[in-house]
Protein backbone atom coordinates (compact mmCIF):
# COMPACT_ATOMS: atom_id res chain seq x y z
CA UNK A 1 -65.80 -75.64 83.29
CA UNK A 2 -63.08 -75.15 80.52
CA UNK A 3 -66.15 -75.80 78.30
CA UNK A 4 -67.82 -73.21 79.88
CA UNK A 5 -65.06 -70.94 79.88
CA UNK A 6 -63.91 -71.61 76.05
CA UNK A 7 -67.77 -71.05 74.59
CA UNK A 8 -67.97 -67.95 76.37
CA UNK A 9 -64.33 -66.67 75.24
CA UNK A 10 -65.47 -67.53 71.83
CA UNK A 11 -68.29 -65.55 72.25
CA UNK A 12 -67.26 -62.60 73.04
CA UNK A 13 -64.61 -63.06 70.33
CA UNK A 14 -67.96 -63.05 67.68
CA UNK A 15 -69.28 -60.22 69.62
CA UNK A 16 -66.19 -58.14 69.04
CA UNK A 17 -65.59 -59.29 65.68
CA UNK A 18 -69.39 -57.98 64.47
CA UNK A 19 -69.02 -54.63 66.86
CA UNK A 20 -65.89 -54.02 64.60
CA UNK A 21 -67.34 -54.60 61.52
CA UNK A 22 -70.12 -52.39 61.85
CA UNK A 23 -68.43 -49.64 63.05
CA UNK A 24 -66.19 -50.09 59.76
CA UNK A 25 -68.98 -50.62 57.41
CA UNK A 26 -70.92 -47.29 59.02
CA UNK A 27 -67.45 -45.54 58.84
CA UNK A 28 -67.09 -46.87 55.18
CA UNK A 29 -70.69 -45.72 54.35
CA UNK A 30 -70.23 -41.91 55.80
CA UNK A 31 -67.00 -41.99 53.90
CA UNK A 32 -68.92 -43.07 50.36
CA UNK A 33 -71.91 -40.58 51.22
CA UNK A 34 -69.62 -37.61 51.73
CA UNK A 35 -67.74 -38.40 48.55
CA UNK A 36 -70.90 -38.84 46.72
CA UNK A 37 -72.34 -35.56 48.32
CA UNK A 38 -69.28 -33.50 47.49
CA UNK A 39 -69.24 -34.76 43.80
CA UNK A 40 -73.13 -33.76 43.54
CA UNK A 41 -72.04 -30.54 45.05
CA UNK A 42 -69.26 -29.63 42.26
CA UNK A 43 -71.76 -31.07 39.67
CA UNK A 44 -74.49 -28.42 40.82
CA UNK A 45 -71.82 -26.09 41.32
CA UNK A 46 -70.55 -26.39 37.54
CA UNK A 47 -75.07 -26.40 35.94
CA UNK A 48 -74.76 -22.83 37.74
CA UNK A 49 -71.99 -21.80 36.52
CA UNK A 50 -73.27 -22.94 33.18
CA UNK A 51 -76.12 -20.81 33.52
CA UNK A 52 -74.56 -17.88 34.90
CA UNK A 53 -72.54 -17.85 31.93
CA UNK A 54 -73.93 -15.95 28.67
CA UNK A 55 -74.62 -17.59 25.30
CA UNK A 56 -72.09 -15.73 22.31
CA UNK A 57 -74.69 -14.38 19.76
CA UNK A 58 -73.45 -13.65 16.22
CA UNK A 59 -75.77 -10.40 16.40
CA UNK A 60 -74.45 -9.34 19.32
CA UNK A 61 -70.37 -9.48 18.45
CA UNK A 62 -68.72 -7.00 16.49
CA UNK A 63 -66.68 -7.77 13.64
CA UNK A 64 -63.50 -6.67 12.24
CA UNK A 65 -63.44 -6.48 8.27
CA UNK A 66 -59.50 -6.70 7.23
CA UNK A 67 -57.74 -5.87 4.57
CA UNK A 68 -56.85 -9.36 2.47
CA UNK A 69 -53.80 -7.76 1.80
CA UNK A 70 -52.57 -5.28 4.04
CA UNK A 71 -54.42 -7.16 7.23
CA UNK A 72 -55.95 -3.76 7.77
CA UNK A 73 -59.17 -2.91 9.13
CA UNK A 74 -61.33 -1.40 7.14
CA UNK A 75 -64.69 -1.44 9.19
CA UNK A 76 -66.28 -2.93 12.10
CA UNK A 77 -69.40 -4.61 11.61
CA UNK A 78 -72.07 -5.49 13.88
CA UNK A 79 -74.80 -8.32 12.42
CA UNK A 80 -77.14 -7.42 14.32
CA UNK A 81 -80.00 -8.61 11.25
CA UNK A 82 -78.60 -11.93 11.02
CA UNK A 83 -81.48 -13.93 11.91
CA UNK A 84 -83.43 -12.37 9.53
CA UNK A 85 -81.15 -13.60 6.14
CA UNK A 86 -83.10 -11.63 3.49
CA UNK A 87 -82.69 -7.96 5.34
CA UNK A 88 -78.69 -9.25 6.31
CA UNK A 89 -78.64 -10.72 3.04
CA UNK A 90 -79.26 -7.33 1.41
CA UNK A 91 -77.41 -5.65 4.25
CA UNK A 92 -74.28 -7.49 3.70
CA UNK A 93 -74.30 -6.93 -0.36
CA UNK A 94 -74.97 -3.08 0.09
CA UNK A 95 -72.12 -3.30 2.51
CA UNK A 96 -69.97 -4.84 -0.41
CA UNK A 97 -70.96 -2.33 -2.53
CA UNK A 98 -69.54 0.10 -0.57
CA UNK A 99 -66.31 -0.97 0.20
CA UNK A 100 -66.41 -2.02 -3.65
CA UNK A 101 -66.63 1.84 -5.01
CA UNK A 102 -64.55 3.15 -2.73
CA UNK A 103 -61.63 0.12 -3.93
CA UNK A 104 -62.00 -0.70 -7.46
CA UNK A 105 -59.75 0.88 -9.77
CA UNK A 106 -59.55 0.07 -13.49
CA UNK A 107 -56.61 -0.84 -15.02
CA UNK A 108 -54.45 2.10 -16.69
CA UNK A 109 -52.75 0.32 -19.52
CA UNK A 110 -49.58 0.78 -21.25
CA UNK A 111 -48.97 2.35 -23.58
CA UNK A 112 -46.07 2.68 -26.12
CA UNK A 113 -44.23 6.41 -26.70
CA UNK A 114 -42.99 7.73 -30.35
CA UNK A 115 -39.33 5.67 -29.26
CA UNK A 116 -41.02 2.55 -29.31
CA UNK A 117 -40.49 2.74 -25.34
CA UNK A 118 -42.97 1.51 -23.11
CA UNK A 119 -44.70 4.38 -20.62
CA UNK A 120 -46.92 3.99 -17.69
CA UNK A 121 -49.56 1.74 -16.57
CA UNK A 122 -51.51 0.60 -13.58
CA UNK A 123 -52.41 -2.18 -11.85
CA UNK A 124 -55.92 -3.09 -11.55
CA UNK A 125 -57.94 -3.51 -7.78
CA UNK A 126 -60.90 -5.25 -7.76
CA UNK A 127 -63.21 -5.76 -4.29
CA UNK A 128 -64.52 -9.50 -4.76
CA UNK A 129 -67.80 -8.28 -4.09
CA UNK A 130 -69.61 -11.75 -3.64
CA UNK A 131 -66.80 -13.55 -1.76
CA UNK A 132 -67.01 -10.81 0.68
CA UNK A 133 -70.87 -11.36 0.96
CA UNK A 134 -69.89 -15.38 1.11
CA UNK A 135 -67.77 -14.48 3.93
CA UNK A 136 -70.24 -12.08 6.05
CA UNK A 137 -72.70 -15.16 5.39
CA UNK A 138 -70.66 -18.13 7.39
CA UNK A 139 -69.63 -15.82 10.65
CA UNK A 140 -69.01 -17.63 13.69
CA UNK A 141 -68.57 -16.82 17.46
CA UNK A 142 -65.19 -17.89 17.42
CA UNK A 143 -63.64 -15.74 14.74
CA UNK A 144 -64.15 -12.09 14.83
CA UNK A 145 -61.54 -11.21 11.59
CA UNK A 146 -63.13 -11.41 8.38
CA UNK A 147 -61.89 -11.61 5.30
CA UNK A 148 -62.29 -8.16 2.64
CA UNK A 149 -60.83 -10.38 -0.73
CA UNK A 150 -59.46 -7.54 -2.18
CA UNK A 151 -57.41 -8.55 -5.72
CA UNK A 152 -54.17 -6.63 -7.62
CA UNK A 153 -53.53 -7.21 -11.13
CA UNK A 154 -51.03 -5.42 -12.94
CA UNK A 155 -50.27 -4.76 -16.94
CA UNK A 156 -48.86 -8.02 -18.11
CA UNK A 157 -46.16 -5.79 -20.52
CA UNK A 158 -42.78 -6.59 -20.67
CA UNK A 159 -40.58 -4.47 -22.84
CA UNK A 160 -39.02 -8.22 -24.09
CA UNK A 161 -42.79 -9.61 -25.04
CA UNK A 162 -43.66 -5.98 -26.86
CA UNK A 163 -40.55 -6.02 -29.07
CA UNK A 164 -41.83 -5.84 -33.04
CA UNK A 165 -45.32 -5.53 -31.69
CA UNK A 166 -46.91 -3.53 -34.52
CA UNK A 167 -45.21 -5.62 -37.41
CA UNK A 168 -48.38 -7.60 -38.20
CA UNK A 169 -52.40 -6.22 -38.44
CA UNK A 170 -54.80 -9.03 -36.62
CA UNK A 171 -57.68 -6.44 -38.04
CA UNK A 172 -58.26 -3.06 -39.13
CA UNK A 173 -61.53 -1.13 -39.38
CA UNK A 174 -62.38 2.61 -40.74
CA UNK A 175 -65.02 4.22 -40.54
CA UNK A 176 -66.07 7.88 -42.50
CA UNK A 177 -67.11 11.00 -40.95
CA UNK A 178 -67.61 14.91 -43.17
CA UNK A 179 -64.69 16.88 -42.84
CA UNK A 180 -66.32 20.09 -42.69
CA UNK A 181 -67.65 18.88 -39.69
CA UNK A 182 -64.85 20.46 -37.13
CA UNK A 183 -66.08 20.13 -33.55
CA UNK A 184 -67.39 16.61 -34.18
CA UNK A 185 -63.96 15.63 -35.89
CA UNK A 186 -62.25 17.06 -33.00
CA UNK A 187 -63.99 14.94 -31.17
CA UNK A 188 -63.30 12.19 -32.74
CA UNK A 189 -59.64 12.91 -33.41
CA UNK A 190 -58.90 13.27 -29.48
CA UNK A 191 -60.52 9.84 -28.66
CA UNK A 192 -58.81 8.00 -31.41
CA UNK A 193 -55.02 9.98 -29.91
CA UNK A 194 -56.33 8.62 -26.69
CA UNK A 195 -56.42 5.03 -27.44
CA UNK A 196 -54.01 5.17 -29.80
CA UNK A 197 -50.62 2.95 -28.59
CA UNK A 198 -52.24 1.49 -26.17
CA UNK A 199 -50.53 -1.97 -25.31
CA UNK A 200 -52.19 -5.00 -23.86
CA UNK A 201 -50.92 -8.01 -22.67
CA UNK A 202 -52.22 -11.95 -22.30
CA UNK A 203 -55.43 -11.11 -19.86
CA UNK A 204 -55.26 -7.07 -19.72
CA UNK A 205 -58.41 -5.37 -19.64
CA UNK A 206 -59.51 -2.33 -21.83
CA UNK A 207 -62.12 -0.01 -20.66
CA UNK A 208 -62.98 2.93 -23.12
CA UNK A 209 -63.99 5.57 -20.30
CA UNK A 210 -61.33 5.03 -18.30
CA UNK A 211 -58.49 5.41 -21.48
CA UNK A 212 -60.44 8.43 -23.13
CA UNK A 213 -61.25 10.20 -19.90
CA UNK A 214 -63.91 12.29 -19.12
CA UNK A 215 -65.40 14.66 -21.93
CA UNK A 216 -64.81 18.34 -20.73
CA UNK A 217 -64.31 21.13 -22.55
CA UNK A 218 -60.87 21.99 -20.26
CA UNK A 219 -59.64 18.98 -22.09
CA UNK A 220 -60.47 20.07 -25.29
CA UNK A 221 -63.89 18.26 -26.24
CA UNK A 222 -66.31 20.34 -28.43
CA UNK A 223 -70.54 20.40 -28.34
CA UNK A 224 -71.66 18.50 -31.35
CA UNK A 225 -74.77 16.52 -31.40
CA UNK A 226 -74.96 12.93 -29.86
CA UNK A 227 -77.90 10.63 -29.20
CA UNK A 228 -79.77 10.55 -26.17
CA UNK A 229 -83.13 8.87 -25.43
CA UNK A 230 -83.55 8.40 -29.39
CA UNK A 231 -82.92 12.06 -30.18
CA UNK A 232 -80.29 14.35 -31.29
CA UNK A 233 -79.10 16.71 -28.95
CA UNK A 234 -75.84 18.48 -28.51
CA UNK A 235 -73.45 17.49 -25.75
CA UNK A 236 -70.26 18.32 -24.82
CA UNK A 237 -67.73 15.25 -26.25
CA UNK A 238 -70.38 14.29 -29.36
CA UNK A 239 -69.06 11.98 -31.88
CA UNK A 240 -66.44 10.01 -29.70
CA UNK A 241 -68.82 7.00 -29.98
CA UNK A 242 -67.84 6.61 -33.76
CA UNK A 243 -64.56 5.91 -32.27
CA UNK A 244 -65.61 3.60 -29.62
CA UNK A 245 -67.66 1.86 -32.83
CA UNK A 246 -64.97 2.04 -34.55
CA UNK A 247 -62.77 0.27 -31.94
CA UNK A 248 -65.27 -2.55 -31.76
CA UNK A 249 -65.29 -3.61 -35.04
CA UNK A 250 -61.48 -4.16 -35.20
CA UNK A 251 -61.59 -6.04 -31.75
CA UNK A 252 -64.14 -8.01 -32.85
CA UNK A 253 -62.41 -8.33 -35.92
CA UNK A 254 -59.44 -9.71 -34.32
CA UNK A 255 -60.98 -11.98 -32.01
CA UNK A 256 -60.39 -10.25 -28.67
CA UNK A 257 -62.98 -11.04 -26.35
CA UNK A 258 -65.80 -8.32 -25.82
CA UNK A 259 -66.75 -7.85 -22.23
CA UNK A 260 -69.28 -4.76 -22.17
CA UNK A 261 -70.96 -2.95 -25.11
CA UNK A 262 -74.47 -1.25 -25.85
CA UNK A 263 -76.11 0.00 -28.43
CA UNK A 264 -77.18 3.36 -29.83
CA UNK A 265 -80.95 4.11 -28.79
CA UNK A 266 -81.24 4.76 -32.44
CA UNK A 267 -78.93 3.60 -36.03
CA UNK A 268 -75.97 5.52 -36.74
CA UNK A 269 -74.91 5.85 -40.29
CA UNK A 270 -71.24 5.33 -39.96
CA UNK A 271 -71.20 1.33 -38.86
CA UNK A 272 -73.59 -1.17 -40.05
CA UNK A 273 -76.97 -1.86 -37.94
CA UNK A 274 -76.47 -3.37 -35.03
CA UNK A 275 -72.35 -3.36 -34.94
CA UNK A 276 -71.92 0.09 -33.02
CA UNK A 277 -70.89 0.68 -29.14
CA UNK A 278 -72.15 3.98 -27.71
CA UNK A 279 -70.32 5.21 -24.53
CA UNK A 280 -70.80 7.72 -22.16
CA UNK A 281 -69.08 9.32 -18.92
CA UNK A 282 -70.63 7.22 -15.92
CA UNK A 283 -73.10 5.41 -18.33
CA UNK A 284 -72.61 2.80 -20.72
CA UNK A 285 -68.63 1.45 -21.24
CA UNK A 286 -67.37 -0.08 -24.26
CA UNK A 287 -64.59 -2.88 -22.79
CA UNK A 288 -62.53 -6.24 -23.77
CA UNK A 289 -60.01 -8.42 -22.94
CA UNK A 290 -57.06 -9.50 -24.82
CA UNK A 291 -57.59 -13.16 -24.34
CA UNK A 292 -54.61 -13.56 -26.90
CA UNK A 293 -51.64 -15.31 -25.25
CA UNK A 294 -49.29 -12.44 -26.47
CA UNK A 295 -49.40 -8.47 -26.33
CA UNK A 296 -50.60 -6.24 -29.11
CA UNK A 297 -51.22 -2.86 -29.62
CA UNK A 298 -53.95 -0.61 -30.81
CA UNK A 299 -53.25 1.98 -33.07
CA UNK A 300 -55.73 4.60 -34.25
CA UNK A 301 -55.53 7.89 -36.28
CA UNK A 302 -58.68 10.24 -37.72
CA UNK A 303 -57.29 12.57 -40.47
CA UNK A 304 -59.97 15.34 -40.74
CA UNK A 305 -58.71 16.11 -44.34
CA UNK A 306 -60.16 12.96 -45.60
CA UNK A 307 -62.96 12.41 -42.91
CA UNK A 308 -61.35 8.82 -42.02
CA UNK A 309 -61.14 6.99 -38.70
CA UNK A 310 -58.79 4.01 -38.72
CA UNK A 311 -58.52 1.52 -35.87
CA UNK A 312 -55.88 -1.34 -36.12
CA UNK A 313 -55.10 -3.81 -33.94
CA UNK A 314 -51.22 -5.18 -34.34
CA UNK A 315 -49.01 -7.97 -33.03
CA UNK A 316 -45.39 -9.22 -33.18
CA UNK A 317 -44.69 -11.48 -36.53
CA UNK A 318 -43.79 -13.98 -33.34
CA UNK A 319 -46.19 -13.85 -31.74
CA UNK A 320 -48.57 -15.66 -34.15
């Protein structure tokens, strides 16, 4: 009977044992499933909100165009031709352009007064107009600031680095004109007072126009003839390019480095074929560099009683 009663204790025991279990293993399971169903849930959750969320567009944002120096903004820009890179391409460099003419500013140089004193000057500002277009180029969606590389350069003139500066001639040049020819000659005598003491330092630029100004008859300029298109005709300023020829050949002369110069559409008499540099007011520029590391100064002087134009270019006895 004890048998009996032990197999049947033992039984029931087993019973329990696998009723337990299973109700802990179901449990267990429901658990699992409603972990795994809530984590599918957040992961559907997040596709849609994915989806629901817009995709940045360079074309679409609009761009601020800042000052390099100032921080500034000069423009907003939207890119909205981006895809298509050879309409942004020429977009983006008429944009430069732009900006460019409505920045750059030659440099007024220096020049040095009757006292030996040195009198005013400006700085140079230049619009990098290809770095800007390099910069409108690589736009992102995560930086709307771009970039306008906008560059200062100022006379490099020191009244220490221009002492004795006319002690020593690098080269001189003259050149012959008629005396009897006055407007011409006046002419040519206020473009050679007008570039006369100018002073440039290691890396100054010279640009003709901008130093002899524009030819008006409020400033003085007389009609004589000048060439145009291979002919003679008379024009307000005529004759200034024998001083701008003149001017060449004693840059060239002393080995200051020639930037920008044209020719005559036809031979002038008063340089040798081929070694003139006609100018004209928002046309052709006659410019250098002094790429001398010291200053030196131009002097120039047309006496109309002898019908000579002199150009010289000077230094310190130092300085070389």
């Amino acid at each position: 009977m004890k048998k009996v009663l032990g197999a049947l204790l033992l039984g029931a025991t087993i019973v329990s044992a696998f009723i337990a279990y299973s109700m802990y293993t179901n449990h267990s399971a429901k658990q699992t499933a409603a972990i795994e169903q809530k984590q599918a849930a957040k992961k559907a959750e997040k596709k849609t909100e994915k989806k629901k969320k817009p995709v940045l567009k360079i074309e679409d944002l609009t761009y601020q165009l800042k000052d390099s120096r100032t921080g500034k903004v000069m423009k907003e820009f939207k890119p909205v031709h981006y895809k298509d890179k050879d309409v942004y391409d020429q977009e983006i460099k008429q944009l430069a352009s732009e900006l460019a003419k409505g920045i750059d500013t030659p440099m007024q140089n220096i020049k040095m007064d009757a006292n030996g004193s040195l009198t005013g000057g400006s700085k140079q500002i230049i619009l990098k107009e290809a770095e800007l277009v390099k910069n409108l180029q690589n736009l992102n969606t995560k930086q709307l600031d771009v970039k306008v590389p906008i560059y200062e350069t100022a006379p490099n003139v020191t009244a220490a680095s221009a002492q004795g500066i006319a002690d020593v001639s690098l080269a001189s040049y003259s050149t012959r004109f008629r005396p009897s020819d006055t407007s011409r000659n006046r002419n040519v005598q206020l473009s050679a007072e007008a570039i006369n003491n100018v002073v440039l330092g290691p890396g100054d630029s010279f640009s003709y126009n901008q130093t002899v100004g524009e030819r008006t008859a409020e400033r003085g300029y007389q009609p004589a003839p000048e060439i145009i298109n291979k002919q003679l005709v008379m024009g307000i300023g005529g004759g200034i390019c024998q001083t701008s020829s003149t001017l060449f050949n004693a840059i060239d002369g002393a080995g200051l480095q020639v930037t920008a110069r044209s020719h005559h559409s036809k031979h002038v008499g008063y340089v040798p074929a081929g070694r003139d540099a006609t100018v004209s007011w928002g046309g052709p520029d006659f410019k250098f560099t002094n790429n001398k590391d010291y200053p030196v100064i131009i002097k120039a002087y047309a006496n109309v009683n002898t019908g000579v134009l002199t150009v010289d270019v000077r230094t310190s006895q130092y300085a070389i």
